[in-house]
C-alpha atoms as a PDB file:
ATOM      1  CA  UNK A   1     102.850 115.417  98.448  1.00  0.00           C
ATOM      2  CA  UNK A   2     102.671 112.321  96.167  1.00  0.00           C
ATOM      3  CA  UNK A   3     105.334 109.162  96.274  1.00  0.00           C
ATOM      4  CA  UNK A   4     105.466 109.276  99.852  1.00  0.00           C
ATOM      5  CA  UNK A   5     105.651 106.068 101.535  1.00  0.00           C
ATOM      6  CA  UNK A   6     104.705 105.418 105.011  1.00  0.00           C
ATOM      7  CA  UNK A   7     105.096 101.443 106.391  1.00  0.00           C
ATOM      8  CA  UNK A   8     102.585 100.298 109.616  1.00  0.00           C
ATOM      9  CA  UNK A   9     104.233  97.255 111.459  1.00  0.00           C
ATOM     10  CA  UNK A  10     101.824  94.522 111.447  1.00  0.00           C
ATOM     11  CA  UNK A  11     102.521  92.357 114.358  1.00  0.00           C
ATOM     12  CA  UNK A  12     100.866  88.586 114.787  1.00  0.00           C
ATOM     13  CA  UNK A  13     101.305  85.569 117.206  1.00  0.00           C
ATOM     14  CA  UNK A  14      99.459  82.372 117.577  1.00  0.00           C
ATOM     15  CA  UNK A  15      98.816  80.670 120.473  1.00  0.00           C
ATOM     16  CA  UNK A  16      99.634  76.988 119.091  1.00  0.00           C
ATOM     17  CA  UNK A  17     102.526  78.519 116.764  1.00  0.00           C
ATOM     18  CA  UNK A  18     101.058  77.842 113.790  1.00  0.00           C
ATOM     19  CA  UNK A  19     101.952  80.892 110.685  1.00  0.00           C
ATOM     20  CA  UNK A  20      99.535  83.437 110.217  1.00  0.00           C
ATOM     21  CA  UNK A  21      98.604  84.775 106.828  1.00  0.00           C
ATOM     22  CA  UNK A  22      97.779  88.352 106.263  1.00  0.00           C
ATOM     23  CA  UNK A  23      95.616  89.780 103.366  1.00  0.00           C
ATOM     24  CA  UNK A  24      94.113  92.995 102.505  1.00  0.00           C
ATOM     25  CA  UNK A  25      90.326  93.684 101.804  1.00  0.00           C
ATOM     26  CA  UNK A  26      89.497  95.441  99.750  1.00  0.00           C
ATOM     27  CA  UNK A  27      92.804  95.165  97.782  1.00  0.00           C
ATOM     28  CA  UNK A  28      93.955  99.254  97.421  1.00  0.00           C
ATOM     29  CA  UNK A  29      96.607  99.989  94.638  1.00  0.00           C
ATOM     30  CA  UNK A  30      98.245 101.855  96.858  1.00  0.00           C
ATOM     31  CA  UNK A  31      98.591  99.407 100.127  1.00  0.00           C
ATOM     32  CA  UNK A  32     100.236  96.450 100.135  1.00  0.00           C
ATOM     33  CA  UNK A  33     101.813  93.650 102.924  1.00  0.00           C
ATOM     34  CA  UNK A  34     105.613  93.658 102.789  1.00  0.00           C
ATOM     35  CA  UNK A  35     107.851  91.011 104.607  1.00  0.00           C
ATOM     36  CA  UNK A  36     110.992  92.640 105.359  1.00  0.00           C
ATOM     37  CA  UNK A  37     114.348  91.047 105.442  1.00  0.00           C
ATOM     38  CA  UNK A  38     114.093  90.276 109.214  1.00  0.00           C
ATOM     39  CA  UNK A  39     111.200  88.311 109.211  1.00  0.00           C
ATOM     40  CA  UNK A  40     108.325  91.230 110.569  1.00  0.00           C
ATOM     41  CA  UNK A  41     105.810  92.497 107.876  1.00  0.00           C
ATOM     42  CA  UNK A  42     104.705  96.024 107.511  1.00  0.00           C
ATOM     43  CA  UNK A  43     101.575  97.588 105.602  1.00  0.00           C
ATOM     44  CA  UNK A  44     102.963  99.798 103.510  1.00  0.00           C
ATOM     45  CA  UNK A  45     101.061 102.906 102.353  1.00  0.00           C
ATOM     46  CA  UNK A  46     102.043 104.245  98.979  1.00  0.00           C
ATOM     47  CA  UNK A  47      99.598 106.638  97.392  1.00  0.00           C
ATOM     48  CA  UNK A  48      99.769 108.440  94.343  1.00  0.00           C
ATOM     49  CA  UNK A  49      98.017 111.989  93.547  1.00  0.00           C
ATOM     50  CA  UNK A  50      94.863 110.057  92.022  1.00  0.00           C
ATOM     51  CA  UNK A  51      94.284 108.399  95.537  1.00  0.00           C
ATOM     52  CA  UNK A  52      93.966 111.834  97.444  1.00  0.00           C
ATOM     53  CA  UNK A  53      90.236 112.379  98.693  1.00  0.00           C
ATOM     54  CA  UNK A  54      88.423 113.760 101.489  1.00  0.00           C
ATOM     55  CA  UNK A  55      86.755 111.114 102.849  1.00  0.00           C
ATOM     56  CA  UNK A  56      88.908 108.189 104.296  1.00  0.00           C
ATOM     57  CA  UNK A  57      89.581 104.220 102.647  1.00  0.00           C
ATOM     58  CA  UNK A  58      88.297 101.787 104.989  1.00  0.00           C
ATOM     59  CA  UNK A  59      90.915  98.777 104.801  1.00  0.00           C
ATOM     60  CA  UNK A  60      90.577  96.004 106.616  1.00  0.00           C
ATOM     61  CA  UNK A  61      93.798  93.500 107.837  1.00  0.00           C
ATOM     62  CA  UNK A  62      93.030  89.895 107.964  1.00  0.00           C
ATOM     63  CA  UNK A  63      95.002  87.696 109.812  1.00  0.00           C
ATOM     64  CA  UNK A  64      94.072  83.429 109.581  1.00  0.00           C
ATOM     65  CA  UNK A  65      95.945  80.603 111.049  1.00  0.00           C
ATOM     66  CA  UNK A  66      96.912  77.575 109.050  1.00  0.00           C
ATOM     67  CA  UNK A  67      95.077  75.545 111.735  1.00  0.00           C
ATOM     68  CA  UNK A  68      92.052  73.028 111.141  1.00  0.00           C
ATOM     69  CA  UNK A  69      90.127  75.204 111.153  1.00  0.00           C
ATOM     70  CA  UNK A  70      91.228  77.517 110.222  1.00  0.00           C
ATOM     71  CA  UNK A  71      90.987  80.787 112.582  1.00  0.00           C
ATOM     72  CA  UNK A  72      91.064  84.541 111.858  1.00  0.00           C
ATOM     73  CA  UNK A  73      90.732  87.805 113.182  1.00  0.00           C
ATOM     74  CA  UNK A  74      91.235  91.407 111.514  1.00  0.00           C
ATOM     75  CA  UNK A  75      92.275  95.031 112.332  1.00  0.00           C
ATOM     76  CA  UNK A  76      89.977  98.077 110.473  1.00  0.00           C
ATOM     77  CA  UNK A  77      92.206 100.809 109.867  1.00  0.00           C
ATOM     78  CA  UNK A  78      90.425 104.515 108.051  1.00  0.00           C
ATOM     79  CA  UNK A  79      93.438 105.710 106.187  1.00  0.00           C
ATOM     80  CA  UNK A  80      93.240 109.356 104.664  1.00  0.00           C
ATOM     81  CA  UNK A  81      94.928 110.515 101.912  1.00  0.00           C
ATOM     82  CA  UNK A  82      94.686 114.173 100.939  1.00  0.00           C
ATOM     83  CA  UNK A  83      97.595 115.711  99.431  1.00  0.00           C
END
């Protein structure tokens, strides 16, 4: 079923409290970083019918620090869409 939407909580801390940015890689249409009203930030997953395939999008979270240097870390996720 197309236009469904389906929103991952994305969930970051650093340990000297500096803010963490969050891209995507590779940038999907269909996926995108939201920052809801209360401050959290959710992956959201909306695919259309053209995005449905058998084998899985490998999309990878990356999370960096506004420290110097700056520090990262990321989260793979395989997300399949098959309608």
């Amino acid at each position: 079923m197309p236009n469904i939407i389906v929103e991952i909580p994305l969930i970051t801390s650093d340990p000297d409290g500096q803010a963490v940015g969050l891209t995507l890689d590779p940038p999907f249409r269909f996926a995108k970083i939201l920052a809801k009203t209360d401050g959290s930030r959710v992956l959201q997953l909306h695919p259309g019918s053209n995005e449905s395939r058998h084998l899985p999008y490998r999309l990878t979270v990356l999370a960096t620090d506004t420290g110097t240097p700056a520090l990262s870390d990321a989260a793979t996720f395989l997300i399949k869409v098959k309608f």
